[in-house]
Protein backbone atom coordinates (compact mmCIF):
# COMPACT_ATOMS: atom_id res chain seq x y z
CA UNK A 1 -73.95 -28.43 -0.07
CA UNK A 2 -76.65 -28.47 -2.79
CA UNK A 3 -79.22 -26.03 -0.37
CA UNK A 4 -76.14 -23.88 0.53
CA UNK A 5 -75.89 -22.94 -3.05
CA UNK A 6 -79.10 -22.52 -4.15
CA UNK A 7 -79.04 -20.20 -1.14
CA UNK A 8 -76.02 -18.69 -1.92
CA UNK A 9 -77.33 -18.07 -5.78
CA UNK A 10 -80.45 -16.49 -4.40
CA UNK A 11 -78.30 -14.13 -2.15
CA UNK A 12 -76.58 -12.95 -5.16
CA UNK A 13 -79.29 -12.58 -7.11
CA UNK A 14 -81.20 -10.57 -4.96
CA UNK A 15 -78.44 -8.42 -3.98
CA UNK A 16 -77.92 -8.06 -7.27
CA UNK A 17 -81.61 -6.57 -7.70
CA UNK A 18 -81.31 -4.55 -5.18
CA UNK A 19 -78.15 -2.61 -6.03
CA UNK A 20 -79.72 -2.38 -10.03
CA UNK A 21 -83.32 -1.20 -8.08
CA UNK A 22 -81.19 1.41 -5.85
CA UNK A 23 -78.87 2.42 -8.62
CA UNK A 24 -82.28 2.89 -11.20
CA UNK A 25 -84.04 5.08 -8.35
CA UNK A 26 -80.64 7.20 -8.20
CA UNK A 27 -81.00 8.17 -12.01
CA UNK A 28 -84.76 9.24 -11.49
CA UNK A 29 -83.74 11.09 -8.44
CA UNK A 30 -86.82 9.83 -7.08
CA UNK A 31 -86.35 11.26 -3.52
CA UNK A 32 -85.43 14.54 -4.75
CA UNK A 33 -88.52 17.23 -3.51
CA UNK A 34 -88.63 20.71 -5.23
CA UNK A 35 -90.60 23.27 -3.45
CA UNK A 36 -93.62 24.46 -5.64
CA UNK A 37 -92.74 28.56 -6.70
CA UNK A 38 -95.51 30.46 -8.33
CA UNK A 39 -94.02 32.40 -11.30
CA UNK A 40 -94.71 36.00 -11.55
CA UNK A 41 -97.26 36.79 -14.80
CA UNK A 42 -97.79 33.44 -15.76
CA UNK A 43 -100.56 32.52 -17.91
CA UNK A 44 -101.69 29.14 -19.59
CA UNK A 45 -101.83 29.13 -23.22
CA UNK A 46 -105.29 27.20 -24.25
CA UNK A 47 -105.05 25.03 -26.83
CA UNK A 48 -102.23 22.92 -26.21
CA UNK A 49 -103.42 21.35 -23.06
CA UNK A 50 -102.47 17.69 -24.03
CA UNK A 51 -98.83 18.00 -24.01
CA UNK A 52 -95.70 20.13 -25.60
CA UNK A 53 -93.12 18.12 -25.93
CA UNK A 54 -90.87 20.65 -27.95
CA UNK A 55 -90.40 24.00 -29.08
CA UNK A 56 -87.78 25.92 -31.75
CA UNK A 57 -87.81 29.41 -32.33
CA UNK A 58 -87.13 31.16 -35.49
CA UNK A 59 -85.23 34.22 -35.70
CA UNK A 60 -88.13 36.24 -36.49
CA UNK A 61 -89.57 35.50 -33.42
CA UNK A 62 -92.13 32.49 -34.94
CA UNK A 63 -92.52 29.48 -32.43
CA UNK A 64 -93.09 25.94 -33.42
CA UNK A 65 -94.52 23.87 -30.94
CA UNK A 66 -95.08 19.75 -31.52
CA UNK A 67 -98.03 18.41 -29.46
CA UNK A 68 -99.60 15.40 -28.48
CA UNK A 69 -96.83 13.00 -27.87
CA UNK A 70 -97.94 9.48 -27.00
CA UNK A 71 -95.24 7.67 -25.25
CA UNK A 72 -94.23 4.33 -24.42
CA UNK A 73 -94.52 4.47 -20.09
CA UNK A 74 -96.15 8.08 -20.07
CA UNK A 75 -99.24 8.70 -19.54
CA UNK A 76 -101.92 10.56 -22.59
CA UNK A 77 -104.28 12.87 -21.84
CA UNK A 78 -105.75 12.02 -25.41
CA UNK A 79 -104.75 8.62 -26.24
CA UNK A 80 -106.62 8.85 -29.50
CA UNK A 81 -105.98 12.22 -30.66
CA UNK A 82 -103.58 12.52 -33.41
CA UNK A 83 -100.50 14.59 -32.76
CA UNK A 84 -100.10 18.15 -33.81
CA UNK A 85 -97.85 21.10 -34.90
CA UNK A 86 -98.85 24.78 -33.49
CA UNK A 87 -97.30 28.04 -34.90
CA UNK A 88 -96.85 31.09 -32.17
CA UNK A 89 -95.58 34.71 -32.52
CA UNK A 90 -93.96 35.52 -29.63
CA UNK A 91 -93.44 39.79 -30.92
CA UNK A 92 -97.28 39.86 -30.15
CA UNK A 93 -98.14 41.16 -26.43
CA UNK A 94 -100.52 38.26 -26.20
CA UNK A 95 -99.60 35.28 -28.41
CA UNK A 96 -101.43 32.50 -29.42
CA UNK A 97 -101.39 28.88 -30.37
CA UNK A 98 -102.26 28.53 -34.00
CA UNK A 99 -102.85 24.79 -35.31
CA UNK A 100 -100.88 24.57 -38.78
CA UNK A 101 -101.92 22.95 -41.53
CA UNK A 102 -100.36 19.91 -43.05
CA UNK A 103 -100.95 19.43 -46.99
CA UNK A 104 -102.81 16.39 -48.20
CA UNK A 105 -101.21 12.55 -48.60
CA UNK A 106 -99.84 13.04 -45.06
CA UNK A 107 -100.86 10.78 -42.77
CA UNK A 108 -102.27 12.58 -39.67
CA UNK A 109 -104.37 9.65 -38.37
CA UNK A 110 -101.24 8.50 -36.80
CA UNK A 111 -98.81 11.72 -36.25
CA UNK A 112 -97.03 11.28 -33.23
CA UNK A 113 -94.21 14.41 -33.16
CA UNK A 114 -91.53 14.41 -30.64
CA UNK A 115 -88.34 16.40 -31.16
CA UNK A 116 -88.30 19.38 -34.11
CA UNK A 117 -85.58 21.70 -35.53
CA UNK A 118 -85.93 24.50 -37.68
CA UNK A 119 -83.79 25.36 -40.78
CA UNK A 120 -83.36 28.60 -42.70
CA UNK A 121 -82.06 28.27 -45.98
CA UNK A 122 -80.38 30.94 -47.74
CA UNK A 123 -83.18 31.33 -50.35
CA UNK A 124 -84.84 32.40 -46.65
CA UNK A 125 -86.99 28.71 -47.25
CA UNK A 126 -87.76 27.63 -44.04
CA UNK A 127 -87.73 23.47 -43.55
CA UNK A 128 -89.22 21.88 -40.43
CA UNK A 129 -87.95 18.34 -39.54
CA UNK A 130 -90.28 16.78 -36.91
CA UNK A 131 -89.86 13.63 -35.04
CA UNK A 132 -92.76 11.07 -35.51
CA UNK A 133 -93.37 7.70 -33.87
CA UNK A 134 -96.15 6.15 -36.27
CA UNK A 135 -97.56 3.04 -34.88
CA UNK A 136 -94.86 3.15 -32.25
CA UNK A 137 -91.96 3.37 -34.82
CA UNK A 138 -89.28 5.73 -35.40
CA UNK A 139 -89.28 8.63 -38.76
CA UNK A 140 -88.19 11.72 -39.25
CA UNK A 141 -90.95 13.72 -41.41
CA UNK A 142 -89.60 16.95 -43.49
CA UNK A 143 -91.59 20.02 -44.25
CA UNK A 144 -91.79 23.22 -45.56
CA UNK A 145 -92.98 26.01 -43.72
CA UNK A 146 -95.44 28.46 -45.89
CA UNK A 147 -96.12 31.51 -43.77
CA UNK A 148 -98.58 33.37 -45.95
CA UNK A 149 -101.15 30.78 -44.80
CA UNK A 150 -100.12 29.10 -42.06
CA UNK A 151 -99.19 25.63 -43.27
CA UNK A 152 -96.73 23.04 -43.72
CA UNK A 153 -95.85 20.64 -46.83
CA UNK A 154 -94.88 17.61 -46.31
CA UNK A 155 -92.00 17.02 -48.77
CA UNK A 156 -90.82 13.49 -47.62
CA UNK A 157 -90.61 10.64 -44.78
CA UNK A 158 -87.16 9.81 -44.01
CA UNK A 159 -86.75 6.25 -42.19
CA UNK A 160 -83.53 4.01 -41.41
CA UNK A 161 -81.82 1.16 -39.35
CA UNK A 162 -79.97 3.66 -37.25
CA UNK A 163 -82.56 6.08 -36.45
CA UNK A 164 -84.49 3.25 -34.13
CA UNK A 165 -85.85 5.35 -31.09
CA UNK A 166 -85.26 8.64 -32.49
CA UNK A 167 -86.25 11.25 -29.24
CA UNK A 168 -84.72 15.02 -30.84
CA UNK A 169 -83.23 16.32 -33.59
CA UNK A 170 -81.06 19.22 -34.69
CA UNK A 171 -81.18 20.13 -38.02
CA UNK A 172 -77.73 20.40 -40.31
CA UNK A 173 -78.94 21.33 -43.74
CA UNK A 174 -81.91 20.91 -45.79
CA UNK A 175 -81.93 17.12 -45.66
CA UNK A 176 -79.49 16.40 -43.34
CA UNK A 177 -79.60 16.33 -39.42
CA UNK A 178 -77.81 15.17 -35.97
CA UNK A 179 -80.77 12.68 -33.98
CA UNK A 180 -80.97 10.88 -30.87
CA UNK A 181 -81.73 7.57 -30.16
CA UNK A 182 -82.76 7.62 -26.88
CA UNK A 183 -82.86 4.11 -26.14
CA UNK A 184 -81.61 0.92 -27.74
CA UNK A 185 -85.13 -0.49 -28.15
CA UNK A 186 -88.41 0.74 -28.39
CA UNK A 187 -90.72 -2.00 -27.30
CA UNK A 188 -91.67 -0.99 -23.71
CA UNK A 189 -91.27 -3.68 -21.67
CA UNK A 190 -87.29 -4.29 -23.33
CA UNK A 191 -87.00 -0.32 -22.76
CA UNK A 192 -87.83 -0.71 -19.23
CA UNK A 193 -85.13 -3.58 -18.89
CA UNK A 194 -82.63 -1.53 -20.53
CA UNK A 195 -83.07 1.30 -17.95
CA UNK A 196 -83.11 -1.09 -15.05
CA UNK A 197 -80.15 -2.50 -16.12
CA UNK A 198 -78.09 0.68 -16.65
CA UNK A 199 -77.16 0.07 -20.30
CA UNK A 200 -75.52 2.70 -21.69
CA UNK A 201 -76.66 1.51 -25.09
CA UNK A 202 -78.16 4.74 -26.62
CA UNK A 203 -76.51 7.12 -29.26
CA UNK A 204 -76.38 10.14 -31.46
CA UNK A 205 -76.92 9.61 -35.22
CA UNK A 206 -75.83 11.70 -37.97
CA UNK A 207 -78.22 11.44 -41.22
CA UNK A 208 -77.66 13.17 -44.76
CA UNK A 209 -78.85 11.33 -47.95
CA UNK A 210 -75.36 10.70 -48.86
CA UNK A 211 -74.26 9.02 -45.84
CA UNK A 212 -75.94 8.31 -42.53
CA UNK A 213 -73.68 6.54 -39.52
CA UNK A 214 -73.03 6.89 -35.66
CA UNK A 215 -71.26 9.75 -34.32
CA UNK A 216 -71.53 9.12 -30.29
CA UNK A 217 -72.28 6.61 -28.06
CA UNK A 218 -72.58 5.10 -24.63
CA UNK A 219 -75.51 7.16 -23.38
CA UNK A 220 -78.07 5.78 -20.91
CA UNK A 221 -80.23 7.86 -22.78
CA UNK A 222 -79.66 10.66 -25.09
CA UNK A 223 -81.89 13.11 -25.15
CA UNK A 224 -82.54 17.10 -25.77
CA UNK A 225 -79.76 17.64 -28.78
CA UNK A 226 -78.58 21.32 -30.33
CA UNK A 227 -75.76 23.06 -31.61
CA UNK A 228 -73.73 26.18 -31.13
CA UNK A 229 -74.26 29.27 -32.58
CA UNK A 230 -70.85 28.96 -34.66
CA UNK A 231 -72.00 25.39 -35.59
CA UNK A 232 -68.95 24.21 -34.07
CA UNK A 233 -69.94 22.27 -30.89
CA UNK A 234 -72.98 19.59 -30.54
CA UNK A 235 -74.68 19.70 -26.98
CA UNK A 236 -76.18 16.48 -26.20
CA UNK A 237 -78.04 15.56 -23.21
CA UNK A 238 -78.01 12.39 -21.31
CA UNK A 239 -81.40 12.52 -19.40
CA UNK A 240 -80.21 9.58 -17.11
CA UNK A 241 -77.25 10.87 -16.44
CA UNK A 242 -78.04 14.25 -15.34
CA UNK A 243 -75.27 15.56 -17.80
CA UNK A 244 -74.82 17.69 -21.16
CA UNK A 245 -72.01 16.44 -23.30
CA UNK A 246 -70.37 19.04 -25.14
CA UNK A 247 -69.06 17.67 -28.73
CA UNK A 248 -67.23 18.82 -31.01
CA UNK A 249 -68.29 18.62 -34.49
CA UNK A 250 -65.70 18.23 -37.42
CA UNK A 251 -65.53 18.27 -41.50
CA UNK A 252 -66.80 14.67 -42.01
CA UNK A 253 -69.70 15.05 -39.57
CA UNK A 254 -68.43 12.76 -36.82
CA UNK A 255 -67.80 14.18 -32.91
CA UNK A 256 -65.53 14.03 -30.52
CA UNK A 257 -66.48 14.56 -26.70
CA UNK A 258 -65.08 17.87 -25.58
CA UNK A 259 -66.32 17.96 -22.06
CA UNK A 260 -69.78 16.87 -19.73
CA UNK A 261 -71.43 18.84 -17.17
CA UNK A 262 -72.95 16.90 -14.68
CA UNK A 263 -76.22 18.71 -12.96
CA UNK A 264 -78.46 16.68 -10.10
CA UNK A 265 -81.45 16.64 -12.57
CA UNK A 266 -82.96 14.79 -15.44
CA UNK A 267 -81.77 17.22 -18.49
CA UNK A 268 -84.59 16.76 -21.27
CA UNK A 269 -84.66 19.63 -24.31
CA UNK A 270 -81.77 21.90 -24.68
CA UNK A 271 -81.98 25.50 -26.15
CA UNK A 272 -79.54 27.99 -27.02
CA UNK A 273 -79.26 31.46 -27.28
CA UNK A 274 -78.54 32.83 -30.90
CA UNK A 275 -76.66 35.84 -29.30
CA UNK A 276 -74.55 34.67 -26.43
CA UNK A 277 -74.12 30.72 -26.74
CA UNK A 278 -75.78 30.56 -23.15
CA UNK A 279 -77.74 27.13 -23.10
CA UNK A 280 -81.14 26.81 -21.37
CA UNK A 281 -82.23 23.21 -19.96
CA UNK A 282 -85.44 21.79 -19.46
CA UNK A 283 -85.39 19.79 -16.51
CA UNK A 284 -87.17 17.17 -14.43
CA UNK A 285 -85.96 17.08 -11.20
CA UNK A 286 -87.92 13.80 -9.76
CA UNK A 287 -88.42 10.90 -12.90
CA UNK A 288 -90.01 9.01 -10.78
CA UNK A 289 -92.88 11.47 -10.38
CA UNK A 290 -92.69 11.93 -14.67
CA UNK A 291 -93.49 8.17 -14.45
CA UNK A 292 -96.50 7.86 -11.86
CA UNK A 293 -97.95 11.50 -13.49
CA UNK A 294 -99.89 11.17 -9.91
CA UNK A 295 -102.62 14.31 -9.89
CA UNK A 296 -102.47 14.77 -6.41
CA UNK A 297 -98.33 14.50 -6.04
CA UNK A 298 -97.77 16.29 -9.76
CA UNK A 299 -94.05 16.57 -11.04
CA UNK A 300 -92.30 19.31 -11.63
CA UNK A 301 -89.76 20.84 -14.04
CA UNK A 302 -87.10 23.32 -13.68
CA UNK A 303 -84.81 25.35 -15.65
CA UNK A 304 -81.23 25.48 -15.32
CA UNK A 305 -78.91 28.51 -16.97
CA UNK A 306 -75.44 27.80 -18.85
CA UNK A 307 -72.38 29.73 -20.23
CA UNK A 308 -68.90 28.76 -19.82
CA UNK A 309 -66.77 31.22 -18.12
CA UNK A 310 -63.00 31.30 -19.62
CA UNK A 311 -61.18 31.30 -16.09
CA UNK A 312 -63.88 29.38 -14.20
CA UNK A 313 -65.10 26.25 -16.33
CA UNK A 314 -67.85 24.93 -15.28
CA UNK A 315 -71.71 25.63 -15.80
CA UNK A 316 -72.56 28.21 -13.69
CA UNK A 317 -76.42 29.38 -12.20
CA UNK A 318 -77.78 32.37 -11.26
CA UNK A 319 -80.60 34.08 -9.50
CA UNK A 320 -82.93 35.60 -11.67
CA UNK A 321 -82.09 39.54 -12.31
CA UNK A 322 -78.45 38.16 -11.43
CA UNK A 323 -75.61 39.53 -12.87
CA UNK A 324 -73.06 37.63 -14.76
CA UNK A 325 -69.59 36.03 -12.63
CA UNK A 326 -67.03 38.18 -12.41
CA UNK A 327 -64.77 38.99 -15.70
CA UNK A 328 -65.88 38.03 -19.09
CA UNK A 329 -66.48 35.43 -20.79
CA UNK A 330 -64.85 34.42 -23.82
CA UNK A 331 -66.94 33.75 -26.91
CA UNK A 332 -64.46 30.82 -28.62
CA UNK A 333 -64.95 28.83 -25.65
CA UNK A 334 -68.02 25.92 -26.28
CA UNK A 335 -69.90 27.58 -23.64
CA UNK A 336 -69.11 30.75 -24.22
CA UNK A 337 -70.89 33.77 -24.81
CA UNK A 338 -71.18 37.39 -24.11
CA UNK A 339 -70.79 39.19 -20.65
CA UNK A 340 -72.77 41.94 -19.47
CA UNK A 341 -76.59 42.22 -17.18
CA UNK A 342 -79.04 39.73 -17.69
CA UNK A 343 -82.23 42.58 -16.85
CA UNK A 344 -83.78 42.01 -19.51
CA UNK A 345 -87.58 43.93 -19.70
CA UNK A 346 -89.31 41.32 -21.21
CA UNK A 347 -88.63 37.16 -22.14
CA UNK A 348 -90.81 34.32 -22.96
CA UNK A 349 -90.69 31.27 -21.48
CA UNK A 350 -92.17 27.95 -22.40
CA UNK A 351 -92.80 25.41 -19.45
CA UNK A 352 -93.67 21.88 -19.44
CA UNK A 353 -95.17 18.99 -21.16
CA UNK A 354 -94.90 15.41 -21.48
CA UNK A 355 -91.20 14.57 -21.45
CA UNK A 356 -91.28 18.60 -22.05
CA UNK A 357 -88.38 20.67 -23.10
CA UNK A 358 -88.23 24.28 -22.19
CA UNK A 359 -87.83 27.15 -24.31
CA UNK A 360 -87.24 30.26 -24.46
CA UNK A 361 -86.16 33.88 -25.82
CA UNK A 362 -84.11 36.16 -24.15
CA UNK A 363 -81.81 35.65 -21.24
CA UNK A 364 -83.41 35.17 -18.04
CA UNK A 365 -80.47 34.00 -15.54
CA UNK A 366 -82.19 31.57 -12.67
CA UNK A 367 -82.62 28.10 -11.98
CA UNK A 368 -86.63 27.48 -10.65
CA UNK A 369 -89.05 24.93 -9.98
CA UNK A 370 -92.80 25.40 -11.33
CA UNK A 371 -96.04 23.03 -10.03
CA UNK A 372 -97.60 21.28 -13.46
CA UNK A 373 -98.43 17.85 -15.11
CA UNK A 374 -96.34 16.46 -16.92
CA UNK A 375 -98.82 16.89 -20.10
CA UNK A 376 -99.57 20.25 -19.46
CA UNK A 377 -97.69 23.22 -21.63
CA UNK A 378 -98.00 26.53 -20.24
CA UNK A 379 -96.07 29.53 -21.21
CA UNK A 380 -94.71 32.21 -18.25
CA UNK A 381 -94.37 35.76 -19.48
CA UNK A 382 -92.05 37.44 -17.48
CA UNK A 383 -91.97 41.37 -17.42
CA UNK A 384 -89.33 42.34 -15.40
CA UNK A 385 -89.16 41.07 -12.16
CA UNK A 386 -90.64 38.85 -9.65
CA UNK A 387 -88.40 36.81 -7.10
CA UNK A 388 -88.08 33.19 -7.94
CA UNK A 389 -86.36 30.54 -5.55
CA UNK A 390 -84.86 27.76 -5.89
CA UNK A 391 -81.68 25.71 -5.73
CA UNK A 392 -78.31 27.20 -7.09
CA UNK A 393 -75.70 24.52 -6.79
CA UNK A 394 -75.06 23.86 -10.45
């Protein structure tokens, strides 16, 4: 009776492995092949080749890119190089990547940026908050942006219980911001175990100096984080889960869940279009790949296209120089945004990078697939046309 157990126990167990190994594969989509698809007039940016992992755009047109992410399971193309923060123009016909300056006292040896937000105050001040992981821990460093000279100045470190494994960020105010924690720990090998196990432990944070608590839960692992252009909804993504949750924000900061849209990819950065309220995704659409970083079998990324059409109500893709579904779509809706053709003449579009959101500006409607390493930032500068495939099953 005794062996029969043991046997029985070992049965379970394994079985149990197996259906947590099966189920873990599933949320890297680890089978899942994308066809490489060479983008028309698509050129690297130098500079920048050890890794973008995000990107917000100013108004005006200025980009801020954070660089050099080291990452617990990802692989570093410059393991001892301390992170940094680029500046580029994207009016210019030819932009570059311009390395700004951080003022003195700051500790560079050991800048690690992740996730950064922009915000504009009304003074036209423009404040930088910038995700760092300093000896593998989690802060949130604030600056201010000084254009005449290219720099930034540190103005303070912000650190707390809550913000544990803090991935993005989307700033609020001056000193106050949304974050996501996109796991529960940050110590590797208990990271690992968390994701093999399918805990939805992970969460979204909300910080201000007055009061800092948790405003959404029960992620597998919240990610890419924005917010509407009416500040009324919070997207976050769940990179696990191949969804975006759409939240909606209230007068005491907290959220309430509003709706998800489920996508068969791993959803990293989000962006959003100022103008319409369309989102843009940066996507990887095999983890397991992400993981390995193998040179001869690179991963990919890909880029899906949202907006919320009134009658149809779901997230809807389309092929590049695509015209919008029919009717149009109504701007109170949390998706919503303007109708009307998506030929644009010109957009910029930033690809890549460890972990690496993609953004953009303008409105190019398509969903592709693009060959690079996962530590590699290039930027495709699309002038009106070119044929890209891909899947469009949204």
């Amino acid at each position: 009776m005794g062996k029969l157990l043991a046997v029985a126990l070992v049965g379970i167990a394994a079985a149990l492995v197996a259906e947590r190994l099966m189920a873990f594969r599933n949320r890297l989509n680890a089978s899942r092949e994308i066809a490489p698809v060479t983008l028309p007039n698509c050129r690297l940016i130098k500079g920048i080749e050890t890794g973008s992992e995000d990107i917000d755009i100013l108004p005006n047109g200025l980009a801020f890119i954070s660089s050099g992410l080291k990452y617990p399971g990802l692989k570093s193309l410059a393991p001892d190089k301390p992170g940094e923060i680029f500046l580029m123009d994207l009016n210019e016909d030819n932009p570059r990547a311009v390395e700004l300056r951080i003022s003195r006292g700051f500790d560079l040896a050991s800048f690690n940026p992740h996730g950064i937000s922009t915000y504009v105050d009304r003074d036209d001040t423009v404040y930088l908050f910038v995700v760092n992981h300093p000896h593998q821990k989690s802060t949130v460093e604030l600056f201010k942006f000084v254009e005449d000279d290219n720099s930034l100045v540190h103005l303070k470190t912000i650190r707390h219980d809550l913000l544990t494994s803090v991935n993005d960020i989307v700033a609020m105010g001056p000193d106050s911001f949304y974050a996501t924690n996109d796991h529960y720990f940050f110590d590797f090998i208990l990271m690992f175990l968390e994701m093999f196990l399918g805990l939805t432990w992970s969460n979204v944070v909300y910080y201000s100096p007055k009061e800092v608590k948790e405003v959404a839960a029960g992620f597998y692992s919240a990610n890419g984080i924005n917010v509407s252009p009416d500040r009324k909804y919070i997207y976050v993504a769940d990179v696990f889960d191949h969804n975006v949750h759409v939240m909606e924000k209230h007068a005491n900061w907290n959220l309430t869940h509003v709706k998800t849209l489920q996508l068969d990819t791993l959803v990293d950065n989000l962006s959003i279009d100022p103008h319409t309220g369309d989102i843009w995704t940066g996507c990887h659409p095999n983890g397991m790949k992400l993981f390995y970083n193998d040179p001869e079998n690179l991963p990919a990324s890909e880029v899906p296209f949202g907006r919320r059409h009134w009658s149809l109500g779901y997230l809807c893709a389309r092929k590049l120089l695509g015209s919008n579904p029919p009717g149009p779509a109504h701007p109170e809706h949390p998706l919503g945004g303007a109708g009307g053709d998506t030929r644009l003449r010109r957009q910029w579009l930033c690809a890549a990078g460890n972990l690496g959101g993609i953004r953009l500006r303008g409105k190019i409607a398509h969903r592709h697939s693009l060959p690079q390493s996962s530590l590699l930032r290039a930027i495709a500068h699309l002038a009106g046309g070119g044929h890209i495939s891909g899947k469009q099953d949204l």
